[in-house]
PDB file of N, CA and C in Angstrom:
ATOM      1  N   UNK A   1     -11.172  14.154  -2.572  1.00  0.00           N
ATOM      2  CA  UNK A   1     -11.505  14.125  -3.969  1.00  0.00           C
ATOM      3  C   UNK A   1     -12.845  14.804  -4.226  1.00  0.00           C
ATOM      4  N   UNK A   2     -12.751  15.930  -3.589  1.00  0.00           N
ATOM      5  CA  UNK A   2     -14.588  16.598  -3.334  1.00  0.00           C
ATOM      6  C   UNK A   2     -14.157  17.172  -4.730  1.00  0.00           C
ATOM      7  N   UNK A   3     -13.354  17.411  -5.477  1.00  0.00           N
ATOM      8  CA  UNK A   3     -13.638  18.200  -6.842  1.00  0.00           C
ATOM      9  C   UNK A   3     -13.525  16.793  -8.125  1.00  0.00           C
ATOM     10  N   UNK A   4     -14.177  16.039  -8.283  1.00  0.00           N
ATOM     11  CA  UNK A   4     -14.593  15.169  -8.743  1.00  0.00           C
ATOM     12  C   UNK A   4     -16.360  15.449  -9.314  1.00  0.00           C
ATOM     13  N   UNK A   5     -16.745  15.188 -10.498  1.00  0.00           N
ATOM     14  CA  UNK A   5     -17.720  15.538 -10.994  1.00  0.00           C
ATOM     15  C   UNK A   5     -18.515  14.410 -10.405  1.00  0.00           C
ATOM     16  N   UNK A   6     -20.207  14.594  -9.665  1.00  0.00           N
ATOM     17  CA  UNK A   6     -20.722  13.967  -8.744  1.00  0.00           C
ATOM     18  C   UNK A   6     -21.136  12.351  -9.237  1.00  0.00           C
ATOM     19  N   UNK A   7     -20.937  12.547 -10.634  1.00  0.00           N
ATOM     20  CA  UNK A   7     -21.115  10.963 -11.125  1.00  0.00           C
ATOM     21  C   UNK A   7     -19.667  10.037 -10.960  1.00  0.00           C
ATOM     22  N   UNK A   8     -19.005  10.882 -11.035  1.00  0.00           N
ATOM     23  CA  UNK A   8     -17.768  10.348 -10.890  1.00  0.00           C
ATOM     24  C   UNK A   8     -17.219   9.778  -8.760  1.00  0.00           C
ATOM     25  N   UNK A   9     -18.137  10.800  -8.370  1.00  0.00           N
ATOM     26  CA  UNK A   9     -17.857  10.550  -6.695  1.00  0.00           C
ATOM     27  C   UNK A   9     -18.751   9.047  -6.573  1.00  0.00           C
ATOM     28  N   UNK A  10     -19.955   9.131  -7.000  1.00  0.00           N
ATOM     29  CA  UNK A  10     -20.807   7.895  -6.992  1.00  0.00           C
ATOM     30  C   UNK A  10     -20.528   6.454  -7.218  1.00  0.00           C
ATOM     31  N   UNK A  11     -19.654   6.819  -8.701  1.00  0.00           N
ATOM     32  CA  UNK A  11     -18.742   5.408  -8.390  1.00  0.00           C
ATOM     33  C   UNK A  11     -17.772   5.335  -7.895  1.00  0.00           C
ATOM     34  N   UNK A  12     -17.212   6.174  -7.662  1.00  0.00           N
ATOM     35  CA  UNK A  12     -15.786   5.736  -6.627  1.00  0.00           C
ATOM     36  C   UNK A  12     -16.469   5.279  -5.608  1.00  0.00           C
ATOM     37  N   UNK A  13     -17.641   6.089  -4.750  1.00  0.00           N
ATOM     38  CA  UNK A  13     -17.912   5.087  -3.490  1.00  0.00           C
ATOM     39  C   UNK A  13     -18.615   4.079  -3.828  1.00  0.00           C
ATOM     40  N   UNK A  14     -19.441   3.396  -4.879  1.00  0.00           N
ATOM     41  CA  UNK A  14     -19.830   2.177  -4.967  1.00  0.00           C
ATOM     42  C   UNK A  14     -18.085   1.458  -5.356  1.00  0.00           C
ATOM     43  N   UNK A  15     -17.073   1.633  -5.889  1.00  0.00           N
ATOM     44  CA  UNK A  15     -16.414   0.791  -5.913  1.00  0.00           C
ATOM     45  C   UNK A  15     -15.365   0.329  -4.786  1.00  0.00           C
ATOM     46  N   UNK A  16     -14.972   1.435  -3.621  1.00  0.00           N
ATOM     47  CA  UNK A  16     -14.101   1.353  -2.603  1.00  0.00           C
ATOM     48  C   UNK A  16     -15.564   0.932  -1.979  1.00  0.00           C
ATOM     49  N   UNK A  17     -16.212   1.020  -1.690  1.00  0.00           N
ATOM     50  CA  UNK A  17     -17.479  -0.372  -0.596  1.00  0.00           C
ATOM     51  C   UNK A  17     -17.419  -1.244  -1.166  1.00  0.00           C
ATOM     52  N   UNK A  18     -17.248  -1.871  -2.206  1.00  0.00           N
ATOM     53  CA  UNK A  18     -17.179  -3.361  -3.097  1.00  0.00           C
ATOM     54  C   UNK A  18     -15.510  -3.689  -2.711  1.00  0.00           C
ATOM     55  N   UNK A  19     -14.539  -2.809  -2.585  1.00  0.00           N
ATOM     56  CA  UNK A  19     -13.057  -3.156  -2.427  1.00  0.00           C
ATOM     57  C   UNK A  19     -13.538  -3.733  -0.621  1.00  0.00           C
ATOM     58  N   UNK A  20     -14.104  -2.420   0.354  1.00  0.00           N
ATOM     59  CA  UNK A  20     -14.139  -2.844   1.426  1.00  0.00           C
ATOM     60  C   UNK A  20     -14.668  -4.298   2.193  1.00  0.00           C
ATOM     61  N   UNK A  21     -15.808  -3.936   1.137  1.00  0.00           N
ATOM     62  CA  UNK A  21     -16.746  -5.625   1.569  1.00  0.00           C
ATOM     63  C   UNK A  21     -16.068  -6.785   1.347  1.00  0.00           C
ATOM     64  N   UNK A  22     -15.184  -7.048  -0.017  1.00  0.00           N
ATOM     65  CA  UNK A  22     -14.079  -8.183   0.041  1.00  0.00           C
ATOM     66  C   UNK A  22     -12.954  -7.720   0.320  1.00  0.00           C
ATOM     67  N   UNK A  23     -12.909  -7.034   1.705  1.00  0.00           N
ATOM     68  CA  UNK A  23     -11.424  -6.907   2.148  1.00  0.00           C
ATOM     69  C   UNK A  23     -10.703  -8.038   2.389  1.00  0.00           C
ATOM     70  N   UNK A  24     -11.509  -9.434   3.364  1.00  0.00           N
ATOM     71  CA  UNK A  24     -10.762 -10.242   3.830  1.00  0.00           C
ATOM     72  C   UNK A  24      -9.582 -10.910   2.359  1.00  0.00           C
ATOM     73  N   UNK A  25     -10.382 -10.851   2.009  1.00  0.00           N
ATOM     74  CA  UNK A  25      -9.604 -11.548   0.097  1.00  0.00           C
ATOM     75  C   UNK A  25      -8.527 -10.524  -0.242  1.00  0.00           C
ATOM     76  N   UNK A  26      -9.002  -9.549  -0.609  1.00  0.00           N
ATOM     77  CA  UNK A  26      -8.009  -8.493  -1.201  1.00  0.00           C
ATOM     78  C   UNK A  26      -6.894  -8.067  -0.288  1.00  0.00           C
ATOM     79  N   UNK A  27      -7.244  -7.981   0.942  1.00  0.00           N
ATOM     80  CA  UNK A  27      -6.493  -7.651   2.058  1.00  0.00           C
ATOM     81  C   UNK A  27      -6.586  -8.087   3.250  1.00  0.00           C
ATOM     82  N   UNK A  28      -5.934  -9.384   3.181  1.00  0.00           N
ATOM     83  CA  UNK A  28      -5.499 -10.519   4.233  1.00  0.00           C
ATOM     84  C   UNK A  28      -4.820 -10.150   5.262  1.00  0.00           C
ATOM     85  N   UNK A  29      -4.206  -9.255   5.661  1.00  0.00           N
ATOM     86  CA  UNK A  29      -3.226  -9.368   6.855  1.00  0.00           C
ATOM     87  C   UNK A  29      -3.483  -7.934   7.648  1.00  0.00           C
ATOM     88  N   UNK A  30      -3.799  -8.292   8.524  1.00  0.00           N
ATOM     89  CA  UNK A  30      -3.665  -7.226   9.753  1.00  0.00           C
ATOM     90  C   UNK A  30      -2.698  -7.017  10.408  1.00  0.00           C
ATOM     91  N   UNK A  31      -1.834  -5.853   9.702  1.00  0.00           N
ATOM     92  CA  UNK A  31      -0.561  -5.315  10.146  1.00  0.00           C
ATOM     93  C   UNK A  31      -0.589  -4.169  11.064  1.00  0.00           C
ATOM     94  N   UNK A  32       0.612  -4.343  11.830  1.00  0.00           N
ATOM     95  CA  UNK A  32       0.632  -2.949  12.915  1.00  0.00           C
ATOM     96  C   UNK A  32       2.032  -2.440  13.123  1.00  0.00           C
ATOM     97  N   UNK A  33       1.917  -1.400  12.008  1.00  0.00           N
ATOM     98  CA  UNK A  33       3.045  -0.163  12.150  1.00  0.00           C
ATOM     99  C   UNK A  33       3.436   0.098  13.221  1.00  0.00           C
ATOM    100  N   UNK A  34       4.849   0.275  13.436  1.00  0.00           N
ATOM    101  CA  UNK A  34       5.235   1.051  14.925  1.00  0.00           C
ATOM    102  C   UNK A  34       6.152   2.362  13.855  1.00  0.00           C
ATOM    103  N   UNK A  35       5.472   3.417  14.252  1.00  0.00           N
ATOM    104  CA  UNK A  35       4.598   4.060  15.136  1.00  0.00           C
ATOM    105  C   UNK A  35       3.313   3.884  14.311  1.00  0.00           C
ATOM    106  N   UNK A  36       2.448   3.692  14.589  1.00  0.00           N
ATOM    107  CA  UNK A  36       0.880   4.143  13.558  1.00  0.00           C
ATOM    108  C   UNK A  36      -0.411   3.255  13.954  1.00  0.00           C
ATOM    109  N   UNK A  37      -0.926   2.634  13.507  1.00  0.00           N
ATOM    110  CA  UNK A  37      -2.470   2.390  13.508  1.00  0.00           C
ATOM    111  C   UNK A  37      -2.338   1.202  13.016  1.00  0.00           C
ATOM    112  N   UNK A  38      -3.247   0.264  13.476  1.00  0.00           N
ATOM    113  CA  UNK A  38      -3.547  -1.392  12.622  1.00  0.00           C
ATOM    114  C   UNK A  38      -3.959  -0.698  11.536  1.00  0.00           C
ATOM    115  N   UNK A  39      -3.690  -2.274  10.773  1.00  0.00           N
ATOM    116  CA  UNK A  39      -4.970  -1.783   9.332  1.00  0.00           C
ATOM    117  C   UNK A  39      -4.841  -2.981   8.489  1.00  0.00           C
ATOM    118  N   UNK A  40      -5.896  -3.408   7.610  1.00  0.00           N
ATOM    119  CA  UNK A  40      -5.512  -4.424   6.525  1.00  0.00           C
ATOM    120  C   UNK A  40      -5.007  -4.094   5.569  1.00  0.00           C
ATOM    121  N   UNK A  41      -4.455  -4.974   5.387  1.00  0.00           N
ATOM    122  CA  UNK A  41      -3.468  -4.549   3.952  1.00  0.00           C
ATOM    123  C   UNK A  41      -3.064  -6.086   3.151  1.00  0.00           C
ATOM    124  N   UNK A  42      -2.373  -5.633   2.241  1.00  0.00           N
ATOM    125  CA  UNK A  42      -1.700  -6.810   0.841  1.00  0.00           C
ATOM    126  C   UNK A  42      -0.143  -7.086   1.173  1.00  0.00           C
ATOM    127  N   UNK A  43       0.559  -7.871   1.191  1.00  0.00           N
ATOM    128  CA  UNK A  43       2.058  -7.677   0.660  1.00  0.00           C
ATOM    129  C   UNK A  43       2.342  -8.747  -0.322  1.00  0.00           C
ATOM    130  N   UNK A  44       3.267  -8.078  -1.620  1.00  0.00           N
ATOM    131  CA  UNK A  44       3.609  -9.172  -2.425  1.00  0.00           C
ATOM    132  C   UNK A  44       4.967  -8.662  -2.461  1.00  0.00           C
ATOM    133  N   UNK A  45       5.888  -9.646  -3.465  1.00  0.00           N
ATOM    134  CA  UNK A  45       7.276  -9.316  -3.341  1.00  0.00           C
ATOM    135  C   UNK A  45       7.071  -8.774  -4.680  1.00  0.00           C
ATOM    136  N   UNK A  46       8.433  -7.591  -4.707  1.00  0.00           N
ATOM    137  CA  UNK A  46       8.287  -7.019  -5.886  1.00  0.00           C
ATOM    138  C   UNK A  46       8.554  -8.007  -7.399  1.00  0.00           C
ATOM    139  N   UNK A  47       8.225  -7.082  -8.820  1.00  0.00           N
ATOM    140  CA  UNK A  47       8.951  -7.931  -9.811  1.00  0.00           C
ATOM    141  C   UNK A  47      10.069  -6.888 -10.192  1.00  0.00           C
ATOM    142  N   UNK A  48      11.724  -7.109 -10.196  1.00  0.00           N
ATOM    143  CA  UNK A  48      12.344  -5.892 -10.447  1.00  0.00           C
ATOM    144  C   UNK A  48      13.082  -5.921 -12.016  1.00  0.00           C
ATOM    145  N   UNK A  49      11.296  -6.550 -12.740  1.00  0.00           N
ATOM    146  CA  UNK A  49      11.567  -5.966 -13.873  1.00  0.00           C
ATOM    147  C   UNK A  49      10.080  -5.209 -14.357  1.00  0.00           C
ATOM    148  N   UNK A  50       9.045  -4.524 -13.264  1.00  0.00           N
ATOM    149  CA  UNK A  50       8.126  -4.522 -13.632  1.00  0.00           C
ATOM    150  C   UNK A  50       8.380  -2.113 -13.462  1.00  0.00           C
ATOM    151  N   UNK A  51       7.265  -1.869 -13.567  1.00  0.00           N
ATOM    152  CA  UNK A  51       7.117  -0.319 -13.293  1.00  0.00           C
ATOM    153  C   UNK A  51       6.832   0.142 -12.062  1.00  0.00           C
ATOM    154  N   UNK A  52       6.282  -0.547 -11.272  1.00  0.00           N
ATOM    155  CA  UNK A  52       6.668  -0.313  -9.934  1.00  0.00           C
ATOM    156  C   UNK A  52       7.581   0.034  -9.601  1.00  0.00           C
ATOM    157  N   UNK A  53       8.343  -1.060  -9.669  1.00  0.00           N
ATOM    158  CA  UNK A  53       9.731  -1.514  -8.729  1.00  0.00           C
ATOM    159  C   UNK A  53      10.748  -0.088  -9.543  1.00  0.00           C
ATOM    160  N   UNK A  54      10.551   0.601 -10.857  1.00  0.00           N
ATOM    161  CA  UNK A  54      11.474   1.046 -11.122  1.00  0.00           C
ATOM    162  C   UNK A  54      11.161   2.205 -10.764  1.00  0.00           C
ATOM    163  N   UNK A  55       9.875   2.819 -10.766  1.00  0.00           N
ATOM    164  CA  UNK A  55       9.394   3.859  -9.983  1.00  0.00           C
ATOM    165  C   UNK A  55       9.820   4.372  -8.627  1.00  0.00           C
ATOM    166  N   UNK A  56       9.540   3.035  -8.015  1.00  0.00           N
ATOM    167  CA  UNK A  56      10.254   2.907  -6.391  1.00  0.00           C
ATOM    168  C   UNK A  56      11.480   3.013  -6.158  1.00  0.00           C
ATOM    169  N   UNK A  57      12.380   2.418  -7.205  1.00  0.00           N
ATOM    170  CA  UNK A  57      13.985   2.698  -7.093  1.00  0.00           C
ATOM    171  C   UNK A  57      14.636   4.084  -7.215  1.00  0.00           C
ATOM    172  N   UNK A  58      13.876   4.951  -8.422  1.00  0.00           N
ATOM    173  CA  UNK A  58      14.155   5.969  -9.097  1.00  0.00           C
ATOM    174  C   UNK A  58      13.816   6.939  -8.143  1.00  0.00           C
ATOM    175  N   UNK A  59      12.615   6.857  -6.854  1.00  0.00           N
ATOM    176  CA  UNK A  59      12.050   7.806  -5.711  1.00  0.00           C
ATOM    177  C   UNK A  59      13.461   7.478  -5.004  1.00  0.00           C
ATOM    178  N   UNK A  60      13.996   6.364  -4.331  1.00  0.00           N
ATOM    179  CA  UNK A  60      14.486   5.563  -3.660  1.00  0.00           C
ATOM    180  C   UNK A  60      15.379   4.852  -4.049  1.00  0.00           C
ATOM    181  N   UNK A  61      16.646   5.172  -4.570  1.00  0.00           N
ATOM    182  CA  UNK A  61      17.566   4.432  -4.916  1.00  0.00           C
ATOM    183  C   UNK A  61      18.181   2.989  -4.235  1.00  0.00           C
ATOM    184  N   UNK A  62      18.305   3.472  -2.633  1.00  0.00           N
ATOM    185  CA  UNK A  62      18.667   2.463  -2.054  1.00  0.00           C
ATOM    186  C   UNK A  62      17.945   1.234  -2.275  1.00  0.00           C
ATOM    187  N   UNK A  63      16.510   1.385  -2.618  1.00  0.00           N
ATOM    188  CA  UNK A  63      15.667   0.056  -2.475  1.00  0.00           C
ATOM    189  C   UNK A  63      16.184  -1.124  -3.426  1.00  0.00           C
ATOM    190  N   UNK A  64      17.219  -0.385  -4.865  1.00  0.00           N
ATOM    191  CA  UNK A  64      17.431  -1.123  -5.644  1.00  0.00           C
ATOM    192  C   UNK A  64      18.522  -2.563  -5.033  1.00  0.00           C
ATOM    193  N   UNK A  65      19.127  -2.182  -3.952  1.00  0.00           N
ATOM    194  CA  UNK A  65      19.778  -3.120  -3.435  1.00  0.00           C
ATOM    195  C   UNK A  65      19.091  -3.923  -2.286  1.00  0.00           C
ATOM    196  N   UNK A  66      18.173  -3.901  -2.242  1.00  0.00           N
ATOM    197  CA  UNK A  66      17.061  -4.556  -0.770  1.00  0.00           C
ATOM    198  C   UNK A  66      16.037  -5.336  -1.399  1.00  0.00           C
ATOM    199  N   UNK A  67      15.382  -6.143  -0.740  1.00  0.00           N
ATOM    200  CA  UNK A  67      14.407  -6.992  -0.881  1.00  0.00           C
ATOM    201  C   UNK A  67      13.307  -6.181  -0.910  1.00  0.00           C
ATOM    202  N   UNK A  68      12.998  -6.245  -1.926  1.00  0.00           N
ATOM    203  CA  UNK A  68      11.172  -5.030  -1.432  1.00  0.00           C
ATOM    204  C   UNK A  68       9.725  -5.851  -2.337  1.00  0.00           C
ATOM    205  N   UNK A  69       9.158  -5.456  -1.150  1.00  0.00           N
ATOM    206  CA  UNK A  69       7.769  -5.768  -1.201  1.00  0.00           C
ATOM    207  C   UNK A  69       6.674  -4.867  -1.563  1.00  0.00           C
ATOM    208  N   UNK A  70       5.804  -5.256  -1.799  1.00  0.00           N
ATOM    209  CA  UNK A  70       4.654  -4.074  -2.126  1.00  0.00           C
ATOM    210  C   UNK A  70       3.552  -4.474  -1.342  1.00  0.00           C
ATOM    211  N   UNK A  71       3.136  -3.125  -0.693  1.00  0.00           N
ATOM    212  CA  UNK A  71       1.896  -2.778   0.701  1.00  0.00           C
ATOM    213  C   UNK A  71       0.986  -1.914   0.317  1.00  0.00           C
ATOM    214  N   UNK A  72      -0.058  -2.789   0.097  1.00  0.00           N
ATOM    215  CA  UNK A  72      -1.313  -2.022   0.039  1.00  0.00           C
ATOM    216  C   UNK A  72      -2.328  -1.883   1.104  1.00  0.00           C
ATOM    217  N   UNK A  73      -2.536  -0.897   0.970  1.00  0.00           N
ATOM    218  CA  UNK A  73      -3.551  -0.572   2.369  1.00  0.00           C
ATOM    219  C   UNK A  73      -5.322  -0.796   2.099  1.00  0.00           C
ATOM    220  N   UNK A  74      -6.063  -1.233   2.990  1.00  0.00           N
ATOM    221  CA  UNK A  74      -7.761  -1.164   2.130  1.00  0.00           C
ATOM    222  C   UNK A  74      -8.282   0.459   2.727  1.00  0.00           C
ATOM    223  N   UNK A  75      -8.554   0.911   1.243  1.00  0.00           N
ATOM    224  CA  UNK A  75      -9.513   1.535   1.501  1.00  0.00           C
ATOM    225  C   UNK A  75     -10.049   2.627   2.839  1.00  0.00           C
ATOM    226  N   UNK A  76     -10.128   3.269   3.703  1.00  0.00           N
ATOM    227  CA  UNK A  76     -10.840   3.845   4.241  1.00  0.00           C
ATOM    228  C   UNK A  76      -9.600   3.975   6.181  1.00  0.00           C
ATOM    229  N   UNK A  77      -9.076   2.683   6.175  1.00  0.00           N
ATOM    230  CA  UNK A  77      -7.950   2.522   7.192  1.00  0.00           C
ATOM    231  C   UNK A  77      -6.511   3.424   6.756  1.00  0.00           C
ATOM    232  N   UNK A  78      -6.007   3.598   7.894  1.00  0.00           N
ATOM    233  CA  UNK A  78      -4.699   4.741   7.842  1.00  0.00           C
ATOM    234  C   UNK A  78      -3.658   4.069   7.192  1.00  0.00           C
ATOM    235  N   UNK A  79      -3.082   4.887   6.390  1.00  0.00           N
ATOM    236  CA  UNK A  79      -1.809   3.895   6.012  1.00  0.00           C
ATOM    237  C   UNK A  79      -0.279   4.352   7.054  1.00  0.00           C
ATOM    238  N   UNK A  80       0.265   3.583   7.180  1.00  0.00           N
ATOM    239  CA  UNK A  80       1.287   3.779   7.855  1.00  0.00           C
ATOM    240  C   UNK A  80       2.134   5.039   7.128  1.00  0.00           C
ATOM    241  N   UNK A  81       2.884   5.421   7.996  1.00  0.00           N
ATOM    242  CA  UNK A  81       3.918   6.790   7.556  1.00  0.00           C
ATOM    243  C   UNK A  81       5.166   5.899   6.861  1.00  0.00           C
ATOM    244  N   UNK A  82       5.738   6.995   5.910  1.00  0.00           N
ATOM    245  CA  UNK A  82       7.320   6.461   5.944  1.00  0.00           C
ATOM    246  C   UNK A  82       8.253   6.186   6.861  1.00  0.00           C
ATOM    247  N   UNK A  83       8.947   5.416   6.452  1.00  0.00           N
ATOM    248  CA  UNK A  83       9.886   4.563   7.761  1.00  0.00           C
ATOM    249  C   UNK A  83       9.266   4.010   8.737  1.00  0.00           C
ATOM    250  N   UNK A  84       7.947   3.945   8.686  1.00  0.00           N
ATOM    251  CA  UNK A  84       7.218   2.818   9.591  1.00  0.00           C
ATOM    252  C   UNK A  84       7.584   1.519   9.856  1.00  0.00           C
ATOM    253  N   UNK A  85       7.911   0.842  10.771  1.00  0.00           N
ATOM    254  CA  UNK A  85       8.139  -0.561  10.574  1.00  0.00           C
ATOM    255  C   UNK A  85       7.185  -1.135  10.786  1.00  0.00           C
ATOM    256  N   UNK A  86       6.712  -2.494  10.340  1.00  0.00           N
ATOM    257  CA  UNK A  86       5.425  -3.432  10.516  1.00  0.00           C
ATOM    258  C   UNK A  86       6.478  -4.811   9.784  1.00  0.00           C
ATOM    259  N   UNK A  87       5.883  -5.943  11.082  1.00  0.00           N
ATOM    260  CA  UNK A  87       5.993  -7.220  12.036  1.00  0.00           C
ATOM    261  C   UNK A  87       5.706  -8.076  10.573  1.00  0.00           C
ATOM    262  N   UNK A  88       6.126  -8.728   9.542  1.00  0.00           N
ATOM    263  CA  UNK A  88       5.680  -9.545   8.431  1.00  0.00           C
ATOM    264  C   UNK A  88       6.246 -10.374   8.399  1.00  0.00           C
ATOM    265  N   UNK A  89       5.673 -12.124   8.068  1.00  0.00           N
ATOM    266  CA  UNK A  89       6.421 -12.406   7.553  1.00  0.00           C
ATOM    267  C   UNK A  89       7.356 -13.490   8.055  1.00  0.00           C
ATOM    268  N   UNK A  90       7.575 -13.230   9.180  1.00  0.00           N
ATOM    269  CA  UNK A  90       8.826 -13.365   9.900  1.00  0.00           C
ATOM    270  C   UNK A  90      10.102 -12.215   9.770  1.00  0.00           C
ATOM    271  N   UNK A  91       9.557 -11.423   9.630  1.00  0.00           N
ATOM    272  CA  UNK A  91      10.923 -10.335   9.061  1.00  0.00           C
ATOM    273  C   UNK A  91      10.307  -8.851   9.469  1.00  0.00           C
ATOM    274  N   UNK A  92      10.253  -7.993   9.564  1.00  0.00           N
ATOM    275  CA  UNK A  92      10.048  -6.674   9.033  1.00  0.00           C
ATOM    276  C   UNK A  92       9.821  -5.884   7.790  1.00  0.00           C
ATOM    277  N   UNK A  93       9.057  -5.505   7.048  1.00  0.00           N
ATOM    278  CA  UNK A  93       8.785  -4.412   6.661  1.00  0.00           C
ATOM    279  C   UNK A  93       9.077  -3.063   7.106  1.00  0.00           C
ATOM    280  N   UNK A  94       9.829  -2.115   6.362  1.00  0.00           N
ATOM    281  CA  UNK A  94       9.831  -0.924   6.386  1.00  0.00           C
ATOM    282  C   UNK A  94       9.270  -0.108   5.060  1.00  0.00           C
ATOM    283  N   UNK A  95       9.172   0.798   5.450  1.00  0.00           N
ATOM    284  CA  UNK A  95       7.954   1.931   4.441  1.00  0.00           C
ATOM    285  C   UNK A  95       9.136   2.836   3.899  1.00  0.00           C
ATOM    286  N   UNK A  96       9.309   2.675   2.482  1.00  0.00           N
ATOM    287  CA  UNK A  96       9.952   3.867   2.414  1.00  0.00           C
ATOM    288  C   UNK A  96       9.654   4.867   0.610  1.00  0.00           C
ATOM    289  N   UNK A  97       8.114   4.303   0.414  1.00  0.00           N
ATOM    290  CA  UNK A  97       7.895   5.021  -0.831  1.00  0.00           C
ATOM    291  C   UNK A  97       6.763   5.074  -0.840  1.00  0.00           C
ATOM    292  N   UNK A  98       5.539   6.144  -1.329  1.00  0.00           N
ATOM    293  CA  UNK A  98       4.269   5.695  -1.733  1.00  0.00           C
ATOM    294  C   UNK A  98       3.894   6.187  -2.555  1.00  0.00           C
ATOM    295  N   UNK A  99       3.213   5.413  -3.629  1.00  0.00           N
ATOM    296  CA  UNK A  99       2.631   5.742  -5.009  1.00  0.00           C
ATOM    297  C   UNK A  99       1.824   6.581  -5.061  1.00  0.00           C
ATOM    298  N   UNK A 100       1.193   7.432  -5.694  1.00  0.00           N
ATOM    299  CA  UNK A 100       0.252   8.390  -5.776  1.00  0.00           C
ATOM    300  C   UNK A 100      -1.216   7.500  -5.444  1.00  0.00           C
ATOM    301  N   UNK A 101      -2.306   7.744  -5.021  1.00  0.00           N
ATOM    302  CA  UNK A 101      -3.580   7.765  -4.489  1.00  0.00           C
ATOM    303  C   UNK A 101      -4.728   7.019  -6.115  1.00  0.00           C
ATOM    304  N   UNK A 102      -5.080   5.819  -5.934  1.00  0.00           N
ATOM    305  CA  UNK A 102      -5.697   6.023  -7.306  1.00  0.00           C
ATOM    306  C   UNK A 102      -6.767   6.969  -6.816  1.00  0.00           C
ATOM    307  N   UNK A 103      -7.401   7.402  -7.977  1.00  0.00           N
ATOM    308  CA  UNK A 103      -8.307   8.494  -7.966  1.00  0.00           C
ATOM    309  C   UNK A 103      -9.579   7.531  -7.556  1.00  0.00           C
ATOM    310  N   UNK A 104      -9.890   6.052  -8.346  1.00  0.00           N
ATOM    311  CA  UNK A 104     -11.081   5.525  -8.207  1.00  0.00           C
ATOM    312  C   UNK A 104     -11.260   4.450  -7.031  1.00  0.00           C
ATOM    313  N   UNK A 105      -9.787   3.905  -6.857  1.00  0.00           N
ATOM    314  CA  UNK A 105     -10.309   2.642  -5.715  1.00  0.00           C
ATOM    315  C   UNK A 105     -10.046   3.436  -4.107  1.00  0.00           C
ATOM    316  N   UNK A 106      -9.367   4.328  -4.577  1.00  0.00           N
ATOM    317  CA  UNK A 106      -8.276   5.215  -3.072  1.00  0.00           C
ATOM    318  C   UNK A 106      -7.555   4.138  -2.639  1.00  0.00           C
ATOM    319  N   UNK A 107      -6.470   3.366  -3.429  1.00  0.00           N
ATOM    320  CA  UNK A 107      -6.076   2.640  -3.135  1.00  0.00           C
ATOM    321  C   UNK A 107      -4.394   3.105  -3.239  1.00  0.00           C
ATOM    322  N   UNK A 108      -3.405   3.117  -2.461  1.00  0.00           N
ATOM    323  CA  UNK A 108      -2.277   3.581  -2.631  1.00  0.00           C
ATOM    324  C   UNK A 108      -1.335   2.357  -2.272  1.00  0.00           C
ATOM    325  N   UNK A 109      -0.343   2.353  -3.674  1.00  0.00           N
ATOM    326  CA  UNK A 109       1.219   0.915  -3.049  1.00  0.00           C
ATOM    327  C   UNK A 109       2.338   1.372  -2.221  1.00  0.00           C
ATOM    328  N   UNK A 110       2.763   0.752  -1.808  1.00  0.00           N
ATOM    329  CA  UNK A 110       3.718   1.268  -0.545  1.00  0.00           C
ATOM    330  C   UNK A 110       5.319   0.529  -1.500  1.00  0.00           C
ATOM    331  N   UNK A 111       5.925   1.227  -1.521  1.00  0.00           N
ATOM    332  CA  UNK A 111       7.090  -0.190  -1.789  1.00  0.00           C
ATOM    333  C   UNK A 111       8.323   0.303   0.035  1.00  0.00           C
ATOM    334  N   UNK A 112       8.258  -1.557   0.296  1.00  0.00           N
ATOM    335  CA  UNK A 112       9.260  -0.965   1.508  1.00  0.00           C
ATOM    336  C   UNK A 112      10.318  -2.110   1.516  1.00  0.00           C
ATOM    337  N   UNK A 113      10.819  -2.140   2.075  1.00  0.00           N
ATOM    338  CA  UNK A 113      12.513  -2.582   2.589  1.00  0.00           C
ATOM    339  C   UNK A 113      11.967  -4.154   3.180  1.00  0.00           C
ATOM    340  N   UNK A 114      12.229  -5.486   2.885  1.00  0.00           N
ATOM    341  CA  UNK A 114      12.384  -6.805   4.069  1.00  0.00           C
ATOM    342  C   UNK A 114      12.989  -7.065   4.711  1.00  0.00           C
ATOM    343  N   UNK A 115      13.269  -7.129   4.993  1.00  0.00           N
ATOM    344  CA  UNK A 115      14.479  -7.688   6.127  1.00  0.00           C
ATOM    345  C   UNK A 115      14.333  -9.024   6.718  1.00  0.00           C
ATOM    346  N   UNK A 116      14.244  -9.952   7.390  1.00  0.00           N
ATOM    347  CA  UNK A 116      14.424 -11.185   7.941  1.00  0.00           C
ATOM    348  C   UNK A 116      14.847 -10.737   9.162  1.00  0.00           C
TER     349      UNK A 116
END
């Protein structure tokens, strides 16, 4: 995001160090993708009457018939690839959508597949 006007870079990094510093809160769970990298992250279950979920269906049709969750990654850690699997839960997670990048937190939603 180096073409960002420099007041604008200033707060993005005062606000992704304020996301990072309360990671444990915002992002509780230390997940590990196979194939990929640990990292903290969020999962909630979707609402499939919200804009997410219809976003995610409309990328991803199949998801409309699956249990899906939403994965957020913190800040500055790798996010897993598509079709990644990661250990949740008691079940699995799979990766199979990702939202565009916010511009200010660099925070990106994952919507993926549950399984049990």
């Amino acid at each position: 995001m180096d073409d960002l006007h420099p007041e604008m870079q200033a707060l993005q990094s005062e606000f992704q160090a304020a996301l990072t510093q309360d990671a444990g809160f915002l992002y509780p769970y230390r997940l590990t993708p196979a194939p990929g990298t640990p990292f903290w992250g969020n999962v909630w279950s979707a609402d499939p009457k919200g804009r997410q979920f219809a976003q995610a269906v409309q990328a991803v049709p199949d998801l409309a018939q699956s249990d899906v969750r939403f994965l957020t990654v913190r800040p500055g850690d790798e996010p897993p690839g598509r079709l990644s699997v990661i250990p949740f839960g008691g079940g699995l997670l799979t990766v199979h959508w990702w939202a565009q990048t916010d511009a200010l937190s660099g925070e990106t939603v994952a919507a993926c597949e549950w399984t049990p």
